[in-house]
N, C-alpha and C. Protein backbone atom coordinates (compact mmCIF):
# COMPACT_ATOMS: atom_id res chain seq x y z
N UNK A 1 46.68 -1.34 -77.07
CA UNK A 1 45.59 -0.55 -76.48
C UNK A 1 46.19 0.63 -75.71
N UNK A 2 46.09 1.85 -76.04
CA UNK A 2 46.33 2.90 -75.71
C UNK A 2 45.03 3.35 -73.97
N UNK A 3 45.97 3.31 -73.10
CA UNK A 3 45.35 3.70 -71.80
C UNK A 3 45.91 4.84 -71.09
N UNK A 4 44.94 5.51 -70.14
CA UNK A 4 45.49 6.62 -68.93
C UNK A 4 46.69 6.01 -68.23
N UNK A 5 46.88 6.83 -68.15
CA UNK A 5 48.52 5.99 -67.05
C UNK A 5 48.35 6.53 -65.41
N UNK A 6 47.93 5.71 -64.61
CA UNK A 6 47.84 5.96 -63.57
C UNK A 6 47.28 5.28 -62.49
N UNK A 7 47.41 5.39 -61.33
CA UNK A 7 47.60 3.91 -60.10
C UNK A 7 46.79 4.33 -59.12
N UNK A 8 46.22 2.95 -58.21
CA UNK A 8 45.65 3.34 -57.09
C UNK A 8 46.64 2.46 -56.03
N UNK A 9 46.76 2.95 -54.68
CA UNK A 9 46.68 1.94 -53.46
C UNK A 9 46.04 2.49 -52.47
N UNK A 10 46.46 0.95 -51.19
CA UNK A 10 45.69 2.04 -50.33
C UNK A 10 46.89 2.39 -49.03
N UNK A 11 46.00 3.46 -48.70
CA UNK A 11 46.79 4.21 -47.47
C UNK A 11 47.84 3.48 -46.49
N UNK A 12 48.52 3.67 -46.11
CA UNK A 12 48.99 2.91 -44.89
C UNK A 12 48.35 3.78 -43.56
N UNK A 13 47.82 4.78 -43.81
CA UNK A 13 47.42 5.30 -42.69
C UNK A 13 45.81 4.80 -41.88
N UNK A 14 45.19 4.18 -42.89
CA UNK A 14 43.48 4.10 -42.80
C UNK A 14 43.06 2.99 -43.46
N UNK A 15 44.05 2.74 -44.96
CA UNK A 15 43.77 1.74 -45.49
C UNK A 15 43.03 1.81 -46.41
N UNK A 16 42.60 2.81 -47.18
CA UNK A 16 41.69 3.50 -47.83
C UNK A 16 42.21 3.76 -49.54
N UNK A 17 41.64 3.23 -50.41
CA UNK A 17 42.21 3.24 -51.87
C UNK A 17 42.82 5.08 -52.04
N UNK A 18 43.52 5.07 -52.63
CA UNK A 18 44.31 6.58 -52.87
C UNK A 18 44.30 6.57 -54.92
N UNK A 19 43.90 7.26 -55.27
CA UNK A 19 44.23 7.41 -57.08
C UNK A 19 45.05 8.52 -57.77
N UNK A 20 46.19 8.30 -58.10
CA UNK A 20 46.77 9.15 -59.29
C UNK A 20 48.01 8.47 -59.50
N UNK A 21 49.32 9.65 -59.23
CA UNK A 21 50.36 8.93 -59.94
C UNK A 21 51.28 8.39 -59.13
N UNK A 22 51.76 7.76 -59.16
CA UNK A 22 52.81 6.68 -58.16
C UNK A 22 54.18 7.09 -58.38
N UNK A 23 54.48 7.16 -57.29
CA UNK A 23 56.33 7.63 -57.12
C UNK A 23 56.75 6.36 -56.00
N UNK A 24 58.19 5.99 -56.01
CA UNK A 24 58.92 5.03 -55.18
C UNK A 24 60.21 6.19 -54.72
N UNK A 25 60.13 6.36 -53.44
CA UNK A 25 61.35 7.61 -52.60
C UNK A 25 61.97 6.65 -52.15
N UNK A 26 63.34 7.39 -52.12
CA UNK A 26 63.91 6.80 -50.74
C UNK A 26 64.33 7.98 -49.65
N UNK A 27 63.38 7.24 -48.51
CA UNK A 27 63.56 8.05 -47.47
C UNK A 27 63.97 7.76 -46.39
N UNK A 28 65.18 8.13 -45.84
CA UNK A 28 66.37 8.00 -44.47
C UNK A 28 66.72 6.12 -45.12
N UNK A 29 67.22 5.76 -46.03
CA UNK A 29 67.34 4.64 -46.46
C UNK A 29 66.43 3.57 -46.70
N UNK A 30 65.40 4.05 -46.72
CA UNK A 30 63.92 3.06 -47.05
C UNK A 30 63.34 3.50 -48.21
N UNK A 31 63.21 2.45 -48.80
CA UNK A 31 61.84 2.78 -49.99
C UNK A 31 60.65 2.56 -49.88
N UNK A 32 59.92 3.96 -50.23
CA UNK A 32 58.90 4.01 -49.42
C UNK A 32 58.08 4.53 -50.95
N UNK A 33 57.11 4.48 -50.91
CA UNK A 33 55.58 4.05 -52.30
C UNK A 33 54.72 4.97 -51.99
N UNK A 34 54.23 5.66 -52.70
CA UNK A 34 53.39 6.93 -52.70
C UNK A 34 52.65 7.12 -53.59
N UNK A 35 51.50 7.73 -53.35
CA UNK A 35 50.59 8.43 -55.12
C UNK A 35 50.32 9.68 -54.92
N UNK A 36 50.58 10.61 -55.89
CA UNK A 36 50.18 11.53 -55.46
C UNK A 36 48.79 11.94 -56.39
N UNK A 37 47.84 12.14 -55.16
CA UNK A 37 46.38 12.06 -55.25
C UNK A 37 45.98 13.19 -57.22
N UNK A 38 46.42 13.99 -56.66
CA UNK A 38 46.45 14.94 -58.70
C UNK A 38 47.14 14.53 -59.54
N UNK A 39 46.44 13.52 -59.94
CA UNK A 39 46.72 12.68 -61.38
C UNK A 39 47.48 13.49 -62.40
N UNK A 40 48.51 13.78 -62.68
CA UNK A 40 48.51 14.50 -64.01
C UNK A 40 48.70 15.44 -63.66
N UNK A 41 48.91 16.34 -62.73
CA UNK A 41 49.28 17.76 -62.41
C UNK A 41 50.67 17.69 -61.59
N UNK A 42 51.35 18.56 -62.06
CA UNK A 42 53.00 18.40 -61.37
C UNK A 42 53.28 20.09 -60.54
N UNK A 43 54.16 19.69 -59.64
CA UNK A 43 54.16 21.17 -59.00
C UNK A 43 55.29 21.17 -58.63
N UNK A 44 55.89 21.54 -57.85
CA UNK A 44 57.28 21.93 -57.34
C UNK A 44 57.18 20.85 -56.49
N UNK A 45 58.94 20.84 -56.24
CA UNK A 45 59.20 19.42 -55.22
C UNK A 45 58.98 19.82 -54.11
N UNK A 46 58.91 20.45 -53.31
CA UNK A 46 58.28 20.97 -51.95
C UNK A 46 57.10 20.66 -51.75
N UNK A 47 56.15 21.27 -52.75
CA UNK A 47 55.00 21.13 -52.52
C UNK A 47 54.07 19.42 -53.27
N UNK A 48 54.86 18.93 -53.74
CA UNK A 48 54.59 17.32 -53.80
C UNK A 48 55.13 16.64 -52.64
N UNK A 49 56.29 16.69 -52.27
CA UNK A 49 56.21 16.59 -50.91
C UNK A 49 55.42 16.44 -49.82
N UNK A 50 54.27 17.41 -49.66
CA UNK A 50 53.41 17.93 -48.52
C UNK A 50 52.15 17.43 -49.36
N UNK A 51 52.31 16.72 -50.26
CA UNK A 51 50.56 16.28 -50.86
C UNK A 51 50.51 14.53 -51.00
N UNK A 52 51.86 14.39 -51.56
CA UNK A 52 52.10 12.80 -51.30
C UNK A 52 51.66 12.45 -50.25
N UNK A 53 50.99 10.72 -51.03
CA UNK A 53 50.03 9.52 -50.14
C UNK A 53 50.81 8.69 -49.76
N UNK A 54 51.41 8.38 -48.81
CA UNK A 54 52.27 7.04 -48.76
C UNK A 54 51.04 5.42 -48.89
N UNK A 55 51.56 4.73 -49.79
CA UNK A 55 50.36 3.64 -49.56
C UNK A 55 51.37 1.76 -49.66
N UNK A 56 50.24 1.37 -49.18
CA UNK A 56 51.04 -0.20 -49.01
C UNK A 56 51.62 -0.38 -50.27
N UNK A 57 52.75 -0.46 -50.50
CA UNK A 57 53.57 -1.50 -51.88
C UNK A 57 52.51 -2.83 -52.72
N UNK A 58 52.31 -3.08 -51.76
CA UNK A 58 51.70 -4.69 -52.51
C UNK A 58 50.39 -4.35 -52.95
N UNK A 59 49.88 -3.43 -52.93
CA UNK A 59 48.15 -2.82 -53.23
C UNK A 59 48.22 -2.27 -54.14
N UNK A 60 49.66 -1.61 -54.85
CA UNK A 60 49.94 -0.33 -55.87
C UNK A 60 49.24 -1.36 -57.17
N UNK A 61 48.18 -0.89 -57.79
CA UNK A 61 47.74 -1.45 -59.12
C UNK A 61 47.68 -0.42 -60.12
N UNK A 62 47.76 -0.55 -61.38
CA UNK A 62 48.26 0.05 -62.68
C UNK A 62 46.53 0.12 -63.11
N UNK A 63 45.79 1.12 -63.66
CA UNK A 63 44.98 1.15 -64.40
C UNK A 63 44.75 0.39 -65.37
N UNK A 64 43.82 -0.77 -65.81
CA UNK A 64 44.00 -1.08 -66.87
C UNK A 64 43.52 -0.93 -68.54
N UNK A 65 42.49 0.11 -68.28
CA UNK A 65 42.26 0.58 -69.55
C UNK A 65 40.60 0.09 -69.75
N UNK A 66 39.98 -0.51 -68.93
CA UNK A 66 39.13 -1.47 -69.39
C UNK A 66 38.15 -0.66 -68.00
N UNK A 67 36.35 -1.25 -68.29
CA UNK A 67 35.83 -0.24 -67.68
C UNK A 67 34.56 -1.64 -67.65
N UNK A 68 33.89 -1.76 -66.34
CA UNK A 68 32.92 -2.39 -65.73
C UNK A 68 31.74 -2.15 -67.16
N UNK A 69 30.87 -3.27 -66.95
CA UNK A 69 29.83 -3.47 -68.09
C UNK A 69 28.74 -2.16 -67.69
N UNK A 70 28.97 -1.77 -66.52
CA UNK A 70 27.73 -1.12 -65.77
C UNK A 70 28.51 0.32 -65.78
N UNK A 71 29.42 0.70 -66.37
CA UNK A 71 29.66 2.29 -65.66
C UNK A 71 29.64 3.02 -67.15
N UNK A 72 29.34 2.45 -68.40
CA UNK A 72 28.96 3.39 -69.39
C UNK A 72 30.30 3.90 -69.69
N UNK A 73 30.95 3.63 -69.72
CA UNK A 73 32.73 4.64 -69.75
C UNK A 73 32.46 5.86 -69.36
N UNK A 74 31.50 6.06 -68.54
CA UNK A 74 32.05 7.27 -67.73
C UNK A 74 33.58 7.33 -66.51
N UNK A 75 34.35 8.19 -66.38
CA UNK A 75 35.56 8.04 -66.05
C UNK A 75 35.28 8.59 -64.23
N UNK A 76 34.84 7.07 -63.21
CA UNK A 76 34.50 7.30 -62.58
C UNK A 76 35.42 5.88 -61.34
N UNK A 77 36.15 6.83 -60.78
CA UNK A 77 36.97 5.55 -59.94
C UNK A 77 36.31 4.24 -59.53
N UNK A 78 35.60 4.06 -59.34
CA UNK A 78 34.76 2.84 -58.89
C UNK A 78 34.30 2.38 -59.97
N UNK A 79 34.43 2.41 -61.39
CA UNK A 79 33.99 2.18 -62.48
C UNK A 79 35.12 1.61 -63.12
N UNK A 80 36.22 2.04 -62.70
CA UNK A 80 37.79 1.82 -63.44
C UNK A 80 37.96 0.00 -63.26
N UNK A 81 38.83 -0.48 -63.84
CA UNK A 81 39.31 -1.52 -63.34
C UNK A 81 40.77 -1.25 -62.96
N UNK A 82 41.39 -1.99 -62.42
CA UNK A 82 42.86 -2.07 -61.66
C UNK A 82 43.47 -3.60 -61.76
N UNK A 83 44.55 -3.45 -62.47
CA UNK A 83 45.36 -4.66 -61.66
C UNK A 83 45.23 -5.05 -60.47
N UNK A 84 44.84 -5.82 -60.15
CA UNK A 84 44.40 -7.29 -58.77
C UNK A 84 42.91 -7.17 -58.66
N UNK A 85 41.89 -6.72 -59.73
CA UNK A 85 40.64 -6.21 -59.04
C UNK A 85 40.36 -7.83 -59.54
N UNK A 86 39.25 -8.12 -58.76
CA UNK A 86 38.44 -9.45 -58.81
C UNK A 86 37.21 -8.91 -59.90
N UNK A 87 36.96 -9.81 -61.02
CA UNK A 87 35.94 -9.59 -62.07
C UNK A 87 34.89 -10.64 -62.22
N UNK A 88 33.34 -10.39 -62.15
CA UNK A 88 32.62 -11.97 -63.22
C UNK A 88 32.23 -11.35 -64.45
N UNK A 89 32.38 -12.22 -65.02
CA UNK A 89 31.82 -12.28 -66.38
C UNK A 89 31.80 -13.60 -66.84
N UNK A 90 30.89 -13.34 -68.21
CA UNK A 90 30.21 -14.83 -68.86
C UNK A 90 30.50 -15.21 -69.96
N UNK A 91 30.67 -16.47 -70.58
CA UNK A 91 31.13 -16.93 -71.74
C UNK A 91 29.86 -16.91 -72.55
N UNK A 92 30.06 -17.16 -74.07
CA UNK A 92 28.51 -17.00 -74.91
C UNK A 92 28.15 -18.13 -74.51
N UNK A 93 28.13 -19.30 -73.75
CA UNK A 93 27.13 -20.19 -73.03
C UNK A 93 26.60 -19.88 -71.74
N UNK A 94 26.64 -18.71 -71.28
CA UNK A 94 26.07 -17.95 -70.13
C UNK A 94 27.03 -18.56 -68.77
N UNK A 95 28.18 -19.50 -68.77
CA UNK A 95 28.70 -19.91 -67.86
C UNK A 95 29.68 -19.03 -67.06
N UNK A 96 29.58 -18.72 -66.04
CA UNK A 96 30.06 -17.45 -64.93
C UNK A 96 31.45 -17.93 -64.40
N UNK A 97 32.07 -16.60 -64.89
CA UNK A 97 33.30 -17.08 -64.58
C UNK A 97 33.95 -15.74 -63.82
N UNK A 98 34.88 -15.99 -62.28
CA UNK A 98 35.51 -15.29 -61.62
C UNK A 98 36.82 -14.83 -61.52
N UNK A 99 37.58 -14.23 -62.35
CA UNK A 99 39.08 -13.47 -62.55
C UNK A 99 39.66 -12.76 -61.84
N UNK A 100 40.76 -12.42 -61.73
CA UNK A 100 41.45 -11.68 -61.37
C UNK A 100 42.40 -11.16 -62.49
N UNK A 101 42.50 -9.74 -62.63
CA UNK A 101 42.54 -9.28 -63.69
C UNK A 101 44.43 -8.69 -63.44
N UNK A 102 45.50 -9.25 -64.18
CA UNK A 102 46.40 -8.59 -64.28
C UNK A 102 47.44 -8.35 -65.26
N UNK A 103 49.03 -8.38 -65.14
CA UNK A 103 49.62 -7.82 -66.03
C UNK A 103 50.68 -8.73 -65.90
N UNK A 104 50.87 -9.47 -67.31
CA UNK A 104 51.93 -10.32 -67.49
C UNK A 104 53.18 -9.43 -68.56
N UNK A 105 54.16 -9.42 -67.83
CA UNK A 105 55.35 -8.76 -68.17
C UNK A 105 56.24 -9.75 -69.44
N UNK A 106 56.00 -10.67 -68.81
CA UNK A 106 56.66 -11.32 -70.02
C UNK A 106 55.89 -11.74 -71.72
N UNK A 107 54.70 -11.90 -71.36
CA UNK A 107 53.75 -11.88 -72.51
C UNK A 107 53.06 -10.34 -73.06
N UNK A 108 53.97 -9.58 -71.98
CA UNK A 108 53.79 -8.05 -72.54
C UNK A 108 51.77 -7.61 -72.62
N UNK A 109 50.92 -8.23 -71.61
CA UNK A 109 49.78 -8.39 -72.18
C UNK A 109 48.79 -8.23 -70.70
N UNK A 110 47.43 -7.81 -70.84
CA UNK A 110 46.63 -8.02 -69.75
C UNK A 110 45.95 -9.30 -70.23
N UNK A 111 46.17 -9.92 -68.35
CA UNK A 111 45.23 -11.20 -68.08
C UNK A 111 44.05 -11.57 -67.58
N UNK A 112 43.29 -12.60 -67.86
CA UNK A 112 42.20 -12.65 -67.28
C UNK A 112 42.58 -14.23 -66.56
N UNK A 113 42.70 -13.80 -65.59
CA UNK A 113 42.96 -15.54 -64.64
C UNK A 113 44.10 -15.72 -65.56
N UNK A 114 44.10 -16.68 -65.78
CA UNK A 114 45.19 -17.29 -66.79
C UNK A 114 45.37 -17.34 -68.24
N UNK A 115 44.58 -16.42 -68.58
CA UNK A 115 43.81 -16.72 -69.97
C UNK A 115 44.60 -14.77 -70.30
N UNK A 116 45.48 -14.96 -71.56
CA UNK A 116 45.68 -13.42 -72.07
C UNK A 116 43.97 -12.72 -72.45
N UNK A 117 43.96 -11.39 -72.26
CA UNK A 117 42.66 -11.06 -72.92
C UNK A 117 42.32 -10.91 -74.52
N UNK A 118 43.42 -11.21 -75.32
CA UNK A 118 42.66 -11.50 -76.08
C UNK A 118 42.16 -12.74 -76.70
N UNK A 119 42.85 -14.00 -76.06
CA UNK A 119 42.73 -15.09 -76.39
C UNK A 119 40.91 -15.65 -76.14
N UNK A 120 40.72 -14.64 -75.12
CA UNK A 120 38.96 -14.63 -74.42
C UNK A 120 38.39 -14.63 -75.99
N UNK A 121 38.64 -13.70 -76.83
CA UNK A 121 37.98 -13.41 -78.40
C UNK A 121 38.25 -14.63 -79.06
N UNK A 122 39.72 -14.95 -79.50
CA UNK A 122 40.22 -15.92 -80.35
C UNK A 122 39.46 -17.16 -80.06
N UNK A 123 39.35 -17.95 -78.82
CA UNK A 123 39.17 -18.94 -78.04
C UNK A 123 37.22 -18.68 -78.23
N UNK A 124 36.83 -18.50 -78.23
CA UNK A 124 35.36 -17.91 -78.21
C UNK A 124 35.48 -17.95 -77.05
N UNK A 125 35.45 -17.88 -75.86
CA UNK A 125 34.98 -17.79 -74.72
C UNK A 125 33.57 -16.50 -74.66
N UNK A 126 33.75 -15.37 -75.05
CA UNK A 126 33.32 -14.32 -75.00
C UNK A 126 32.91 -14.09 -76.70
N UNK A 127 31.48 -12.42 -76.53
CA UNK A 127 31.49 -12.20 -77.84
C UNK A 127 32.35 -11.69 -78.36
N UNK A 128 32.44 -11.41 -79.24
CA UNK A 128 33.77 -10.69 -80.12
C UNK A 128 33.72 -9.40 -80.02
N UNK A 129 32.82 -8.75 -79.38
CA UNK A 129 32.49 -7.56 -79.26
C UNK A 129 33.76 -6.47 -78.20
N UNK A 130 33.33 -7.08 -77.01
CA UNK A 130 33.71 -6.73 -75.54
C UNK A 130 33.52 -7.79 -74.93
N UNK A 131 34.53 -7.36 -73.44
CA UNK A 131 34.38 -8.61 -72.66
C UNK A 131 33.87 -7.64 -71.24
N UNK A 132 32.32 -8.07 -70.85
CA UNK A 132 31.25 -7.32 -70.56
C UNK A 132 32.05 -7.42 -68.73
N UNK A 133 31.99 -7.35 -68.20
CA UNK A 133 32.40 -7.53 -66.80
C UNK A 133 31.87 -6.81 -65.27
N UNK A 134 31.41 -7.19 -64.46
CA UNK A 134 31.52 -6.27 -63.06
C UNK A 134 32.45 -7.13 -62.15
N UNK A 135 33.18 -5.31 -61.43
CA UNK A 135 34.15 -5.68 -60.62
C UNK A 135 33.45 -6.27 -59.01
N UNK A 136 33.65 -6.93 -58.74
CA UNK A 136 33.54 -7.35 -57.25
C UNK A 136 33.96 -7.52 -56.14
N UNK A 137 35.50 -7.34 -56.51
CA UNK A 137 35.80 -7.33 -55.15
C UNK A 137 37.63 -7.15 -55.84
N UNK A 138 38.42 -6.96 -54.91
CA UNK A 138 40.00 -6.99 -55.25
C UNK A 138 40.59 -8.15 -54.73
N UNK A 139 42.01 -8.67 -55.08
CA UNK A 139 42.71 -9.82 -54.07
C UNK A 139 43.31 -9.19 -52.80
N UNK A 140 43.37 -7.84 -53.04
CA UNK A 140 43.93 -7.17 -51.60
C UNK A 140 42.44 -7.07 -50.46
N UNK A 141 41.69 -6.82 -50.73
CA UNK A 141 40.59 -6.89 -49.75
C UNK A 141 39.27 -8.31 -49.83
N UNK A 142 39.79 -8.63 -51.18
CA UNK A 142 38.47 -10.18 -50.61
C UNK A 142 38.94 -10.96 -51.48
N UNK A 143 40.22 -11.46 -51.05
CA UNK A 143 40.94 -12.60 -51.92
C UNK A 143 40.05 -14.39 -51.56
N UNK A 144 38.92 -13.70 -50.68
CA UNK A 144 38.29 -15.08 -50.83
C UNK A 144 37.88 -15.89 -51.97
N UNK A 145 37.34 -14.24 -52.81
CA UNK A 145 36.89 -14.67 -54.01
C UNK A 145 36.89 -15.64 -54.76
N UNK A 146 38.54 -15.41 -55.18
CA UNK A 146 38.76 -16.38 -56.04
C UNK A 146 38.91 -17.56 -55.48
N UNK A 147 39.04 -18.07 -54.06
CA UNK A 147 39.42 -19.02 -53.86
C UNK A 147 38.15 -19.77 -53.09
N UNK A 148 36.75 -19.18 -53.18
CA UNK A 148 35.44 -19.44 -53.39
C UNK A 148 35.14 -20.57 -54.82
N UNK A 149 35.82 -19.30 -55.53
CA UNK A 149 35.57 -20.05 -56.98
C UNK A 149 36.29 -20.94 -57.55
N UNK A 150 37.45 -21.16 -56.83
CA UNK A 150 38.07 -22.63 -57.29
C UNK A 150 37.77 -23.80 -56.54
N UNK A 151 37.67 -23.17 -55.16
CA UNK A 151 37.18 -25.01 -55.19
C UNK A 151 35.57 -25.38 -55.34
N UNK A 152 34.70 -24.27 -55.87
CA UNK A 152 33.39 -24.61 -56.49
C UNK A 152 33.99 -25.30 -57.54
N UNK A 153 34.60 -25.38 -58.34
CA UNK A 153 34.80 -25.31 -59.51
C UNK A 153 36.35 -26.42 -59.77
N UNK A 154 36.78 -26.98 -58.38
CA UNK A 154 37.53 -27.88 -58.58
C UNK A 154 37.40 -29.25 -59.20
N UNK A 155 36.23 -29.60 -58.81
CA UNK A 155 35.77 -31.27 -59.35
C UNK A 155 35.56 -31.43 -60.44
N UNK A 156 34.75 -30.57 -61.11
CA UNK A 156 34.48 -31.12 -62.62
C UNK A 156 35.11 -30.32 -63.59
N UNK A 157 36.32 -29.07 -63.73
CA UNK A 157 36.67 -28.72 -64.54
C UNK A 157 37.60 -29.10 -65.37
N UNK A 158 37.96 -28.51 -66.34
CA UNK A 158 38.60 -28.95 -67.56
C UNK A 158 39.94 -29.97 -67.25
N UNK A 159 40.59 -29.07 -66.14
CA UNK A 159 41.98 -28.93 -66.22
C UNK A 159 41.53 -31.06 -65.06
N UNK A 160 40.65 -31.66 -64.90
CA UNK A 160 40.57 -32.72 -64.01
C UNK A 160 39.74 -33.56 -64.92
N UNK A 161 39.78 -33.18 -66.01
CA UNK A 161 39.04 -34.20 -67.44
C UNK A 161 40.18 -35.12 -68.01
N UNK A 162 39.58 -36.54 -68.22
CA UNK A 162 40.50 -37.44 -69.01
C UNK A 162 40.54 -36.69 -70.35
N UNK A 163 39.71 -35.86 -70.89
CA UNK A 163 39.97 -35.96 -72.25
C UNK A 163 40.75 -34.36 -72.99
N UNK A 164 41.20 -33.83 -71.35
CA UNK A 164 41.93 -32.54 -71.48
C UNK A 164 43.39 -32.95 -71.82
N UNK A 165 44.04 -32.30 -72.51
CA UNK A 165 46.06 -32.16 -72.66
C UNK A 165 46.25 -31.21 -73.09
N UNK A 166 48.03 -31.05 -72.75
CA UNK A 166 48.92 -30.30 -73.26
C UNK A 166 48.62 -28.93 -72.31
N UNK A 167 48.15 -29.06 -71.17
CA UNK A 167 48.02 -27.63 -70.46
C UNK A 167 49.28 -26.79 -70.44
N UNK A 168 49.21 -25.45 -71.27
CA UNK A 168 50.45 -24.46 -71.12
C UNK A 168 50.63 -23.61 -69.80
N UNK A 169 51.77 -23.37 -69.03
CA UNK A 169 52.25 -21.95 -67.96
C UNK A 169 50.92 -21.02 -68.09
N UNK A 170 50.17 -20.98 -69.15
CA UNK A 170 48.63 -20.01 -68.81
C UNK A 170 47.64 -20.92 -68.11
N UNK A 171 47.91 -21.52 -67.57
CA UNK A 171 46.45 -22.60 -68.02
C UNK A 171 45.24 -23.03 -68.68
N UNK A 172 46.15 -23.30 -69.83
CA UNK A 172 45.27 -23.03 -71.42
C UNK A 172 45.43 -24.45 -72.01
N UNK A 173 44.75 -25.66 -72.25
CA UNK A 173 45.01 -26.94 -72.70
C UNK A 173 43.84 -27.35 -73.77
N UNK A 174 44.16 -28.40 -74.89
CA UNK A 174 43.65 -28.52 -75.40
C UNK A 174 42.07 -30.11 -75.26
N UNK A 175 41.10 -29.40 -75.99
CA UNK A 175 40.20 -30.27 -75.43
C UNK A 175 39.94 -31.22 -76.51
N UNK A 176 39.97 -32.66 -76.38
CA UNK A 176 40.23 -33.78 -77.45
C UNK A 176 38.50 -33.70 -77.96
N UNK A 177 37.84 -33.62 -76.81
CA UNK A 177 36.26 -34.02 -77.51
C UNK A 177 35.69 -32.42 -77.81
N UNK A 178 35.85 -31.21 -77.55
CA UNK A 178 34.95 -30.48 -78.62
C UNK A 178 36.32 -29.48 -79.69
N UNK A 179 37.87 -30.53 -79.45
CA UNK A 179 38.17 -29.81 -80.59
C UNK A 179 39.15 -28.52 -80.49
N UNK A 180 38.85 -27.77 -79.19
CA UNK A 180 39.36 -26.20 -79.31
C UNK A 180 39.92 -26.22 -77.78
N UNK A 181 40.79 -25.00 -77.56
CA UNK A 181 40.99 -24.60 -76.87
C UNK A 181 40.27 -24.12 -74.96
N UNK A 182 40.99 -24.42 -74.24
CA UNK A 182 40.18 -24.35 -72.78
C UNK A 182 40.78 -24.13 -71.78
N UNK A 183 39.99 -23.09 -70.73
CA UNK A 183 40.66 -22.85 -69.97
C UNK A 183 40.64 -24.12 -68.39
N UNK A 184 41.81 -24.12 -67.67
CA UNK A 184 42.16 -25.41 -67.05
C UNK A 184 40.69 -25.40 -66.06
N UNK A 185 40.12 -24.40 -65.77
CA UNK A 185 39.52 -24.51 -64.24
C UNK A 185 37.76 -24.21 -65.11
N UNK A 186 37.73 -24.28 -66.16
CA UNK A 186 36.29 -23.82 -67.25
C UNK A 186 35.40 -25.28 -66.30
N UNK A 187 34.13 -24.94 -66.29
CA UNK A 187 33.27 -26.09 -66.52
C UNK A 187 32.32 -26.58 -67.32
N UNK A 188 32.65 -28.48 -67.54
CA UNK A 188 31.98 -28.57 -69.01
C UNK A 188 30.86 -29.32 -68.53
N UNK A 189 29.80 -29.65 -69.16
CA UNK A 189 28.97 -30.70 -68.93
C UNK A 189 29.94 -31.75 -69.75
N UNK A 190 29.99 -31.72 -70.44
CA UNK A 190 31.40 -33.56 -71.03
C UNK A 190 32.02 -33.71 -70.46
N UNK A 191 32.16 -32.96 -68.90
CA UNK A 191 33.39 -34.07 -68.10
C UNK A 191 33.17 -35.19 -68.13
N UNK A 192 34.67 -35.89 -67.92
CA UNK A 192 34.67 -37.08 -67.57
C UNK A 192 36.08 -36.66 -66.74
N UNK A 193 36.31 -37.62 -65.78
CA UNK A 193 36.91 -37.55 -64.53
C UNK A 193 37.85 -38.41 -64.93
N UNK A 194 39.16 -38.14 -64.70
CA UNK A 194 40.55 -38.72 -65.13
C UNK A 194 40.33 -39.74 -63.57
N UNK A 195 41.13 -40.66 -64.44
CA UNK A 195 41.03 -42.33 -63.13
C UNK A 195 41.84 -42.29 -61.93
N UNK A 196 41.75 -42.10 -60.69
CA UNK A 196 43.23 -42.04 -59.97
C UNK A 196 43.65 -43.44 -60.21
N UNK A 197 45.11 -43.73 -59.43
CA UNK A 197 45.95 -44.79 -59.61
C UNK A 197 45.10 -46.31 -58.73
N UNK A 198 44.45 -45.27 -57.81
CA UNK A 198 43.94 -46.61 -56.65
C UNK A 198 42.38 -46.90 -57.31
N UNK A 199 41.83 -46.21 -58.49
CA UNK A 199 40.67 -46.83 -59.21
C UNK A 199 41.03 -48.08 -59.92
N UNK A 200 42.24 -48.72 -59.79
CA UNK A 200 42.28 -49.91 -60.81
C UNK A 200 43.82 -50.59 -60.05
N UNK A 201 43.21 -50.66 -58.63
CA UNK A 201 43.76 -51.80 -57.55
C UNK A 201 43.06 -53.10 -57.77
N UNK A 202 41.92 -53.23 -58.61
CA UNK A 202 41.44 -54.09 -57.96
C UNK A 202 41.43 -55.04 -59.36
């Protein structure tokens, strides 16, 4: 998938998302993380200098090519998605599911939670079409999110079913009763609840 190349963070000054292209300086022996706000326009080193954003390191996210169900691909920052942005979207059984959207280096690939994106197609999770999405929130500013949605979603999912195995480093395991592929934290109505050790003390 052919994408724009270009990053947001936010400020260290205010804290405030910054968008274009990302440079790493070193300055008086520190490395220090920057964007400079004109995407795509280059000027003399002086005067990039005096326009450069310095922004937090750990906030710097990569564009990912992919665009909210609601913004029409119009090319509109709040419409974009980003590496660490928090996403819902729904499987073709209407079941709502909460991601965090990023970039696995070693599988060379964008992720959805744990799940590569295109496995969302292969796997049916999604239509084959697009995978429809609104952004909601990021892990840098409401990392509650996701962690809202796991422990909603701790008790009865896949990955805590007797009849789940073989969970892979994605958290991707196979499901004995419908057959196919699943993600560890999905919820089924066929749970069944794996036995702890102290269910059969007696």
């Amino acid at each position: 998938m052919n994408r724009e190349i270009k990053f947001r963070g936010k400020r260290i000054d205010n804290g405030k998302w910054e968008y274009g292209n990302y440079f790493r300086l070193v300055v008086h022996g520190i490395m220090r993380h920057y964007i400079l706000p004109s995407a795509g326009i280059f000027f003399d080193d002086e005067l990039i200098k005096n326009i450069l954003v310095e922004v937090i390191p750990e906030t710097v996210g990569q564009f990912t090519g992919l665009y909210s169900a609601n913004a029409d691909y119009i090319r509109e920052p709040n419409k974009e998605s980003y590496f660490g942005d928090i996403i819902r979207f729904y499987n073709t059984e209407g079941t709502e599911f909460i991601k965090e959207l990023s970039w696995n280096q070693e599988l060379c690939c964008i992720m959805v939670g744990n799940l590569p994106y295109k496995t969302l197609y292969d796997s049916g999770y999604i239509q084959p079409s697009k995978l429809k999405f609104e952004i909601i929130g990021n892990i840098h500013s409401n990392p509650e999110l996701l962690k809202t949605t796991d422990m909603k979603k701790t008790e009865n999912c896949c990955g805590n079913c007797v009849m789940y195995f073989n969970e892979d480093m994605n958290g991707v395991g196979w499901c004995d009763f419908h057959q196919e592929p699943f993600d560890c934290d999905e919820v089924c109505n066929d749970y069944s609840p794996k036995k702890n050790k102290d269910d059969n003390s007696n």
